[in-house]
PDB file of N, CA and C in Angstrom:
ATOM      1  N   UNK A   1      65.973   5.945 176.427  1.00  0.00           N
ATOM      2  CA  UNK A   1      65.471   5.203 175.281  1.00  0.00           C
ATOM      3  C   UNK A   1      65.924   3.749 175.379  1.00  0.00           C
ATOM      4  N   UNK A   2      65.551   2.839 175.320  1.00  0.00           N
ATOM      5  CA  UNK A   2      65.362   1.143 174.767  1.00  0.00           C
ATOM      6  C   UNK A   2      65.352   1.012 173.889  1.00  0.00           C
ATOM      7  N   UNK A   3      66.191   0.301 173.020  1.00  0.00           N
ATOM      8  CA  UNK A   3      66.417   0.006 172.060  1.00  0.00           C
ATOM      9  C   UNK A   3      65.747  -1.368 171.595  1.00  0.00           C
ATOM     10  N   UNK A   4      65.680  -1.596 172.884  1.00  0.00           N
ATOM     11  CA  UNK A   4      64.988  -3.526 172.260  1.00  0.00           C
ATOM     12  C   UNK A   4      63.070  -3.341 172.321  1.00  0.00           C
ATOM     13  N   UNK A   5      63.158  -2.002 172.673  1.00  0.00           N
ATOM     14  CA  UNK A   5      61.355  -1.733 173.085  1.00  0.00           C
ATOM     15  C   UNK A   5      60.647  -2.285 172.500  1.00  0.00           C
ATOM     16  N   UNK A   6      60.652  -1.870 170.919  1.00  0.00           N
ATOM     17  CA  UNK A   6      60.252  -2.258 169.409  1.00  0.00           C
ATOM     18  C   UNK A   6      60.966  -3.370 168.854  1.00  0.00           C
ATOM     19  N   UNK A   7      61.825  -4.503 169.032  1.00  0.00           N
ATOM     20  CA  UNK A   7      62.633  -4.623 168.395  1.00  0.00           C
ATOM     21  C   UNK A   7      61.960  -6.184 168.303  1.00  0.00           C
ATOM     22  N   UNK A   8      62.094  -6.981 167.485  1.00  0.00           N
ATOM     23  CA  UNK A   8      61.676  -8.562 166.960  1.00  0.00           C
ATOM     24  C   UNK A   8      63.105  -9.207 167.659  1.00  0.00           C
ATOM     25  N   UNK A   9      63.093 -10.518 168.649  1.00  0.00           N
ATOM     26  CA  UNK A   9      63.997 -11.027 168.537  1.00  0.00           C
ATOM     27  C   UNK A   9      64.761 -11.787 167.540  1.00  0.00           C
ATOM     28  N   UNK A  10      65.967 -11.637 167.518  1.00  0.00           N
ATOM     29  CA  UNK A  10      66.455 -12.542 165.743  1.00  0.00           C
ATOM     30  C   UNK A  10      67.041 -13.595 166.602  1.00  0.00           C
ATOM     31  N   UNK A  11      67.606 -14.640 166.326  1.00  0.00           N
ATOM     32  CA  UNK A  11      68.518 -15.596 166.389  1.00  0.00           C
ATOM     33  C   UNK A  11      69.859 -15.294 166.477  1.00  0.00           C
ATOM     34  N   UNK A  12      70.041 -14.217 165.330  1.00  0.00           N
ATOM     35  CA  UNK A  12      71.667 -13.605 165.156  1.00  0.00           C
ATOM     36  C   UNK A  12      72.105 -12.376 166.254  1.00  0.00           C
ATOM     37  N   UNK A  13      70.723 -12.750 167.017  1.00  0.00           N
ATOM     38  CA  UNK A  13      71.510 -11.834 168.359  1.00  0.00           C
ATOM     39  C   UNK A  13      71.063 -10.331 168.198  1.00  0.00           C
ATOM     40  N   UNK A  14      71.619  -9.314 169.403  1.00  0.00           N
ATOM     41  CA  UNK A  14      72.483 -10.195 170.665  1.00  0.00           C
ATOM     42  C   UNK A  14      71.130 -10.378 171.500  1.00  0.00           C
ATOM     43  N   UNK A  15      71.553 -11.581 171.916  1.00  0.00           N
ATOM     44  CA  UNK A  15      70.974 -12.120 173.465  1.00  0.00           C
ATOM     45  C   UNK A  15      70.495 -10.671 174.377  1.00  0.00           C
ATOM     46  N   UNK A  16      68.915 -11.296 175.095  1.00  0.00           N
ATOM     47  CA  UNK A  16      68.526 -10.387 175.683  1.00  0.00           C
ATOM     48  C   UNK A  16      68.793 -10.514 177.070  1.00  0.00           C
ATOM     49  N   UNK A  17      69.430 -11.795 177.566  1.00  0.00           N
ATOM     50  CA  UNK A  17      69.614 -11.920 178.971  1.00  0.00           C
ATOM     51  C   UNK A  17      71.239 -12.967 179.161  1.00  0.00           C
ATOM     52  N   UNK A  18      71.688 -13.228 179.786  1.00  0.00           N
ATOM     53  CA  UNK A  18      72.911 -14.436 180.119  1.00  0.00           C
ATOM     54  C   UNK A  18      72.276 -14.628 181.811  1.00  0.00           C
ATOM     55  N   UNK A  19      72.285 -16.202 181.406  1.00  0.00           N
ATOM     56  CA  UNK A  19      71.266 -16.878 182.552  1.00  0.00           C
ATOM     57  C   UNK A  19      72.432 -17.900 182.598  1.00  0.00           C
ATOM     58  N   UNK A  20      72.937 -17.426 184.391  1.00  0.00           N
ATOM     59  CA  UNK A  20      73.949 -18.796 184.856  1.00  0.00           C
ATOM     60  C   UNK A  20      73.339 -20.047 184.473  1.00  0.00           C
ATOM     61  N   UNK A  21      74.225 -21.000 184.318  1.00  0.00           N
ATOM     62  CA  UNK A  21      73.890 -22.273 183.769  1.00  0.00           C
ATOM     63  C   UNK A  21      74.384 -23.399 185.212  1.00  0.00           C
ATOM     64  N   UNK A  22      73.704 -24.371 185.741  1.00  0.00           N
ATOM     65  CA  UNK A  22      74.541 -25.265 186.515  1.00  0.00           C
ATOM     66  C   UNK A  22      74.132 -26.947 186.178  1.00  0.00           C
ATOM     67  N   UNK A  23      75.153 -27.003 185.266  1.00  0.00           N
ATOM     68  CA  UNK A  23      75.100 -28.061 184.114  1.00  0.00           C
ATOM     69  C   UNK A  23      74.295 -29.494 185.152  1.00  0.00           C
ATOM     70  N   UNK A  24      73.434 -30.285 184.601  1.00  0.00           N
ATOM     71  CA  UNK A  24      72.725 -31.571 184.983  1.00  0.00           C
ATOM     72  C   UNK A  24      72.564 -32.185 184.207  1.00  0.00           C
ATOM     73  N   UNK A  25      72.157 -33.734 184.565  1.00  0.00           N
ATOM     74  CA  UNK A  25      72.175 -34.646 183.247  1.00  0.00           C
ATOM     75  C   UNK A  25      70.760 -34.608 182.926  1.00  0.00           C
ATOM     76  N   UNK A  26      70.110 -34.486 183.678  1.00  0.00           N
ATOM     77  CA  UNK A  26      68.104 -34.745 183.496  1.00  0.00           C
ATOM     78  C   UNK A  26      67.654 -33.560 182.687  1.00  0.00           C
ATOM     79  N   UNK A  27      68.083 -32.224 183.690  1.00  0.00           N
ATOM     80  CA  UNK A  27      66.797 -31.228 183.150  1.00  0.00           C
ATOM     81  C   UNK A  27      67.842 -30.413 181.960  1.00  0.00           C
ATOM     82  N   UNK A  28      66.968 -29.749 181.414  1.00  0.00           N
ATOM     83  CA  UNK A  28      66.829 -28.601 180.220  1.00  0.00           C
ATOM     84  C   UNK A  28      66.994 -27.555 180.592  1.00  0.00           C
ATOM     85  N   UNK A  29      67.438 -26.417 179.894  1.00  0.00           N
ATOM     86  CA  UNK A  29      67.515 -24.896 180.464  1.00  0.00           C
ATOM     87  C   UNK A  29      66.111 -24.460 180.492  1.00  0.00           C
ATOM     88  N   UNK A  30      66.114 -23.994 181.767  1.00  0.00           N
ATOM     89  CA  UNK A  30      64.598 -23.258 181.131  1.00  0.00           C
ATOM     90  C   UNK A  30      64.265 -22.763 179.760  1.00  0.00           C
ATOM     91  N   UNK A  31      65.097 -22.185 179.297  1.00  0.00           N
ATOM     92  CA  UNK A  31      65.057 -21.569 177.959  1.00  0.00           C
ATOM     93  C   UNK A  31      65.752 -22.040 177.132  1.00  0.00           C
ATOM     94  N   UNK A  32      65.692 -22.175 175.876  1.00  0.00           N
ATOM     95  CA  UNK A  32      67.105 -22.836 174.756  1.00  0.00           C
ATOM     96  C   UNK A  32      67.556 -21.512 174.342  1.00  0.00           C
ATOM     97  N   UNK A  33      69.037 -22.025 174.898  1.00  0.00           N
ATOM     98  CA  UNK A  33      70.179 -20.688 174.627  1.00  0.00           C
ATOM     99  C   UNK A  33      70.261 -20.832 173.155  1.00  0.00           C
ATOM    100  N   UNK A  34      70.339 -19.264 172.557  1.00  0.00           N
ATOM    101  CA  UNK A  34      71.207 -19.199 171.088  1.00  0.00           C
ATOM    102  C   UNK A  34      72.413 -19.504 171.092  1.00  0.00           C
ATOM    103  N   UNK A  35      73.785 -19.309 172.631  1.00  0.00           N
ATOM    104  CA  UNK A  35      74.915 -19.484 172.790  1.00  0.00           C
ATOM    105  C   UNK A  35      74.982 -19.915 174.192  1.00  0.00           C
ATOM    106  N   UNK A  36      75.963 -20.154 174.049  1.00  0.00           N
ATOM    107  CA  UNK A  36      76.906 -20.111 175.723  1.00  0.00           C
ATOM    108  C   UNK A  36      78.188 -19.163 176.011  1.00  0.00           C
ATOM    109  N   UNK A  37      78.101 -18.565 176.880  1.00  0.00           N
ATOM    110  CA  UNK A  37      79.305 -17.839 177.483  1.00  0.00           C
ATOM    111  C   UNK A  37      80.613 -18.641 178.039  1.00  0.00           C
ATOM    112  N   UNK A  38      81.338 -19.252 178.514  1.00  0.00           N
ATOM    113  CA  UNK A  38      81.636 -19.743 179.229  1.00  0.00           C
ATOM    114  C   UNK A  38      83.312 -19.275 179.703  1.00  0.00           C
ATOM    115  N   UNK A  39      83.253 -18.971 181.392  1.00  0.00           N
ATOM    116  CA  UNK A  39      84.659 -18.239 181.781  1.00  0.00           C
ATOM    117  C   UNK A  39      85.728 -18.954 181.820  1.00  0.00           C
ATOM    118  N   UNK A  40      85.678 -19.903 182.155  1.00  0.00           N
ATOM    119  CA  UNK A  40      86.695 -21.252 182.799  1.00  0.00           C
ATOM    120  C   UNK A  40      86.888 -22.480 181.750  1.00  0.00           C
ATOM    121  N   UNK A  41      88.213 -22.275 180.825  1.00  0.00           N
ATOM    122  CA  UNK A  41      88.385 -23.388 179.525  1.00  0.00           C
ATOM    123  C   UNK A  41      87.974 -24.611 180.040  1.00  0.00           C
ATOM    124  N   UNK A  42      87.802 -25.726 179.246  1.00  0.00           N
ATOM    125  CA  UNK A  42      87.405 -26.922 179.707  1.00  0.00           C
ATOM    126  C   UNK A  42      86.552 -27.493 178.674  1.00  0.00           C
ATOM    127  N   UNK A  43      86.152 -28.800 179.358  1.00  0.00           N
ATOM    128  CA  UNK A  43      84.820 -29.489 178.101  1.00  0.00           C
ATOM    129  C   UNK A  43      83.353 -29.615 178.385  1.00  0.00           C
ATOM    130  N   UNK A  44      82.836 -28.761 177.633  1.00  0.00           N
ATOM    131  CA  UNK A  44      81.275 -28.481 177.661  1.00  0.00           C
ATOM    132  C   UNK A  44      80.624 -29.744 177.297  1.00  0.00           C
ATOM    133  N   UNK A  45      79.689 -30.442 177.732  1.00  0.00           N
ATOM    134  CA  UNK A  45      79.004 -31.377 177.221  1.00  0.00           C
ATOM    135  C   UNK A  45      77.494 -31.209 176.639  1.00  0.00           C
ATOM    136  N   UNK A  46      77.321 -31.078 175.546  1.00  0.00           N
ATOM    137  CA  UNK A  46      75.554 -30.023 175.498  1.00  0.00           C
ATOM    138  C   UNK A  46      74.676 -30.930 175.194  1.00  0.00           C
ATOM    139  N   UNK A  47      73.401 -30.584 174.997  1.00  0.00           N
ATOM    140  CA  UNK A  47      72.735 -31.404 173.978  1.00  0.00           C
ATOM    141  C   UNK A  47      71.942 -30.286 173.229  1.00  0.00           C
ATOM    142  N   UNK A  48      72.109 -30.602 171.886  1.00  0.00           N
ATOM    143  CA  UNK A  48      71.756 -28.936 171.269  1.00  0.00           C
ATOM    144  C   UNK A  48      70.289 -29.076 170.730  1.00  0.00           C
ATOM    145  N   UNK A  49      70.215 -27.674 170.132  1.00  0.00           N
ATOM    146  CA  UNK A  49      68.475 -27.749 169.805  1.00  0.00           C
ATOM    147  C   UNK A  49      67.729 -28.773 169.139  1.00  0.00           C
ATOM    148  N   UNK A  50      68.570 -29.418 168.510  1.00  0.00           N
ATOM    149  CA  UNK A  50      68.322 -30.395 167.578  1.00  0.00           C
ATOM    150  C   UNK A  50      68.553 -31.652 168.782  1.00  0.00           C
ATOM    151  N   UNK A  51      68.827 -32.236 169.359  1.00  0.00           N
ATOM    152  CA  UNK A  51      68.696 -33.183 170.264  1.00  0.00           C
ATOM    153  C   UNK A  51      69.866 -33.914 170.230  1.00  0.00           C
ATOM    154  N   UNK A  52      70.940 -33.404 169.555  1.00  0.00           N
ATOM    155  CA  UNK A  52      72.489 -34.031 169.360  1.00  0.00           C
ATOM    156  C   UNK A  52      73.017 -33.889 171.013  1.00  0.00           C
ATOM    157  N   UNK A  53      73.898 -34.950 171.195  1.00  0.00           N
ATOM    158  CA  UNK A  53      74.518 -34.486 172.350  1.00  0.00           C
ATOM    159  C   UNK A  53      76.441 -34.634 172.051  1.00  0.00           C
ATOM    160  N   UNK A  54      76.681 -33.567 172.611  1.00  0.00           N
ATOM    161  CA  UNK A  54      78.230 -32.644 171.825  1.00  0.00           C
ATOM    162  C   UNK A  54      79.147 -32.523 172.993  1.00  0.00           C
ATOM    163  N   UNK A  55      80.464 -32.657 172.911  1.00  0.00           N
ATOM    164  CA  UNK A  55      81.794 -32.348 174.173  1.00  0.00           C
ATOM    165  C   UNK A  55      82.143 -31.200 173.169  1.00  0.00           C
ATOM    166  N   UNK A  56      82.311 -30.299 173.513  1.00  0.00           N
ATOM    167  CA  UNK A  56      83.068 -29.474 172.790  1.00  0.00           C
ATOM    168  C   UNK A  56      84.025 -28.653 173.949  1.00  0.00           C
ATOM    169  N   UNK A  57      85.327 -28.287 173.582  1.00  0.00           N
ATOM    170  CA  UNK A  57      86.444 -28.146 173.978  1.00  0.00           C
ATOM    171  C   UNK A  57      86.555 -26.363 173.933  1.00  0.00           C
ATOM    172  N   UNK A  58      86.570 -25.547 174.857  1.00  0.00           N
ATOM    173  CA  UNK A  58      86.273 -24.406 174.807  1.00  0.00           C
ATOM    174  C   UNK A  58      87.558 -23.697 175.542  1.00  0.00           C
ATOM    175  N   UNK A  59      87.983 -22.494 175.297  1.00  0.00           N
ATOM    176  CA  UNK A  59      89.230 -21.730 175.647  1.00  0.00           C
ATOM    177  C   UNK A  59      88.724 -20.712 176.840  1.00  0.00           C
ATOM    178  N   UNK A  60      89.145 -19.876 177.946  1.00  0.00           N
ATOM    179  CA  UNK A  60      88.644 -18.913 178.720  1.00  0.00           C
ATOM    180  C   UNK A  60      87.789 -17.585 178.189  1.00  0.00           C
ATOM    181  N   UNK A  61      87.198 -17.721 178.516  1.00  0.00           N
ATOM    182  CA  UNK A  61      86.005 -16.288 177.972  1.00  0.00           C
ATOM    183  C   UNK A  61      86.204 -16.703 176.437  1.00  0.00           C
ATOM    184  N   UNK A  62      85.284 -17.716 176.578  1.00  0.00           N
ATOM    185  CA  UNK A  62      84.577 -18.496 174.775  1.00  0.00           C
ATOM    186  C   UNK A  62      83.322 -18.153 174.793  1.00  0.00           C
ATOM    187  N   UNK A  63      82.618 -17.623 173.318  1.00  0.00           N
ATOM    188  CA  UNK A  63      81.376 -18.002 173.381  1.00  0.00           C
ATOM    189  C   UNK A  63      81.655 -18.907 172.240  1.00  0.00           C
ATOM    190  N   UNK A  64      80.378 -19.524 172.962  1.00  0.00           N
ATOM    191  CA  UNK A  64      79.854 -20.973 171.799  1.00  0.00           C
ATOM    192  C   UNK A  64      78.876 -21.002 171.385  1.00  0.00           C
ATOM    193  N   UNK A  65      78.611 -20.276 169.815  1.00  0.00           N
ATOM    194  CA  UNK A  65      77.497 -19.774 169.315  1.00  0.00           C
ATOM    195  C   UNK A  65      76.469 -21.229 168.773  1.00  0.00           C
ATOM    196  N   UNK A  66      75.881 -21.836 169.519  1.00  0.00           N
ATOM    197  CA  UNK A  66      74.813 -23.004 168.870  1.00  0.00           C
ATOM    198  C   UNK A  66      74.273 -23.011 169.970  1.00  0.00           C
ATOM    199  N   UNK A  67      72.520 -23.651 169.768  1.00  0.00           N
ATOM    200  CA  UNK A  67      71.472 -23.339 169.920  1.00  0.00           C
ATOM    201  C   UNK A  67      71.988 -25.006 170.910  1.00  0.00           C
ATOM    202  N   UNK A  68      71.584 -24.440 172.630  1.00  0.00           N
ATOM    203  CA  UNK A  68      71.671 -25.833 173.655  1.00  0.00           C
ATOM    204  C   UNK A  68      70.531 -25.600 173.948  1.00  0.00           C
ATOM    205  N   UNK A  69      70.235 -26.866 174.469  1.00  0.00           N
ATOM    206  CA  UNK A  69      68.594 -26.954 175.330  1.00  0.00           C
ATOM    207  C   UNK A  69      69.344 -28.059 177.027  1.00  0.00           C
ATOM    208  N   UNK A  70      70.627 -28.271 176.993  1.00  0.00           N
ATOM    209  CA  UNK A  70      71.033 -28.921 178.124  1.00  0.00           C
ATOM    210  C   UNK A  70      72.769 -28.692 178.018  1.00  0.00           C
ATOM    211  N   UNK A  71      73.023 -28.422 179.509  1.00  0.00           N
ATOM    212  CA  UNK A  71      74.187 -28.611 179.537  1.00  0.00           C
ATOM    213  C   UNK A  71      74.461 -29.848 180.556  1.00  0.00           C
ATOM    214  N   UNK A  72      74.896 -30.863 180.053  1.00  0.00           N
ATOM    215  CA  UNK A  72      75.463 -31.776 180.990  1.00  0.00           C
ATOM    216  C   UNK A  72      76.201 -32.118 181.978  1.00  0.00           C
ATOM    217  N   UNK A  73      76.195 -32.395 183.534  1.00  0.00           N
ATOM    218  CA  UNK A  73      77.038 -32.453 184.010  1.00  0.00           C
ATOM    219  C   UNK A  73      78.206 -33.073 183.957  1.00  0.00           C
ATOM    220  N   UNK A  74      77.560 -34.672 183.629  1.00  0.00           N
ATOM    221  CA  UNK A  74      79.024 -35.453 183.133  1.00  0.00           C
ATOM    222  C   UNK A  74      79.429 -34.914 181.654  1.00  0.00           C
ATOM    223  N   UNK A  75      80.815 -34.932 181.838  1.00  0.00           N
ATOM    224  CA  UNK A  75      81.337 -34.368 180.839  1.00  0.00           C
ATOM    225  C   UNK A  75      82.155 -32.782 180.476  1.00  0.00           C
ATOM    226  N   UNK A  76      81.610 -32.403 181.859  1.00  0.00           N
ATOM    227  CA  UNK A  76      81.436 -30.688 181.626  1.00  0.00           C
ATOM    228  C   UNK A  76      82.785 -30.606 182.478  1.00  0.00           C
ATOM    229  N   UNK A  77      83.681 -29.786 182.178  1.00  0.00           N
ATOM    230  CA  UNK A  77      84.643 -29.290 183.108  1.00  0.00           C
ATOM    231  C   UNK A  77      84.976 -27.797 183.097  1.00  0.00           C
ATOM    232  N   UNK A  78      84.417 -27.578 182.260  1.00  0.00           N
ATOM    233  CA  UNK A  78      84.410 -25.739 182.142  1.00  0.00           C
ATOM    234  C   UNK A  78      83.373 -25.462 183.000  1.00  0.00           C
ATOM    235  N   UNK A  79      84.238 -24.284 183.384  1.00  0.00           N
ATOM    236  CA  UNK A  79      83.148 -23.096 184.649  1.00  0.00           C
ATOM    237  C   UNK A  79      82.456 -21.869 184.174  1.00  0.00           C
ATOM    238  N   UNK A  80      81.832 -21.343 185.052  1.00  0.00           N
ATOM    239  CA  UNK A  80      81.265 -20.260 184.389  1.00  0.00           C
ATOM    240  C   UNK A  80      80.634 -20.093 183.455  1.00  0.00           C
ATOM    241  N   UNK A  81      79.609 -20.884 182.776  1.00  0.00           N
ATOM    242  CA  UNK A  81      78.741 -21.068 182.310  1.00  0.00           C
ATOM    243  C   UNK A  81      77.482 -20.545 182.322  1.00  0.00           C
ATOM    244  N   UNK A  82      77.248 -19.705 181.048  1.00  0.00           N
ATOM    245  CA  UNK A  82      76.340 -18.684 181.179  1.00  0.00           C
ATOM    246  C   UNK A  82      75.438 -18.902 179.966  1.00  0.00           C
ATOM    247  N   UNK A  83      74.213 -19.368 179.791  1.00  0.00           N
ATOM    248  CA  UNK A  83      73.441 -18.999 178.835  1.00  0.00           C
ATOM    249  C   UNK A  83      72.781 -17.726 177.959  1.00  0.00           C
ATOM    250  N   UNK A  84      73.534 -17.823 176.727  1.00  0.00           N
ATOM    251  CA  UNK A  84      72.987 -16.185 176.017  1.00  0.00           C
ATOM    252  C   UNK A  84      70.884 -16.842 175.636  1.00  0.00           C
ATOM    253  N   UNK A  85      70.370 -15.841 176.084  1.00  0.00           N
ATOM    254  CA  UNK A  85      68.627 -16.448 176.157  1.00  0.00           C
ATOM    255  C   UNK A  85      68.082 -15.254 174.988  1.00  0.00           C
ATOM    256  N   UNK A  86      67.237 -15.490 174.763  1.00  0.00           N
ATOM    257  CA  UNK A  86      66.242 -14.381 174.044  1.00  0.00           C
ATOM    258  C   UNK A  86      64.915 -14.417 174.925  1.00  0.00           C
ATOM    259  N   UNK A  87      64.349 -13.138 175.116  1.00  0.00           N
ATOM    260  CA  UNK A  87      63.261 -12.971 176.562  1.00  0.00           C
ATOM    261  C   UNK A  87      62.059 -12.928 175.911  1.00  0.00           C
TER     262      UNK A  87
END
């Protein structure tokens, strides 16, 4: 059984996929994440759904629940960077 067979995606989750991220200054995620995963503490640089662009300061195995459409390279020093997506 599948549980997501029938199911409406919400916003409030959970994510239907985590899509490695390899942060750039130009392009966009293919998809705009609801979150980020991220393994390796450090400073995320985003630009979020709304078109803000954010450093935010993240601890080892953080998620960072807001809606990115870019992760930046400059700026970024955290690893492991994983986009939570809806499919």
């Amino acid at each position: 059984m599948n549980p997501f067979e029938n199911r409406n995606n919400a916003l409030s989750g959970p994510a239907t996929d985590v899509v490695p991220v390899t942060p750039n200054n130009a392009a966009d995620l293919p998809h705009v994440a609801i979150g980020l995963y991220v393994e390796v503490a450090g400073t995320v640089s985003i630009v979020t759904v709304t078109g803000q662009t954010r450093s935010v300061g993240v601890a080892d195995f953080a998620i960072l629940p807001v809606g990115v459409r870019r992760v930046n390279a400059t700026g970024t020093t955290a690893t492991g960077i994983h986009a939570l997506v809806l499919g």
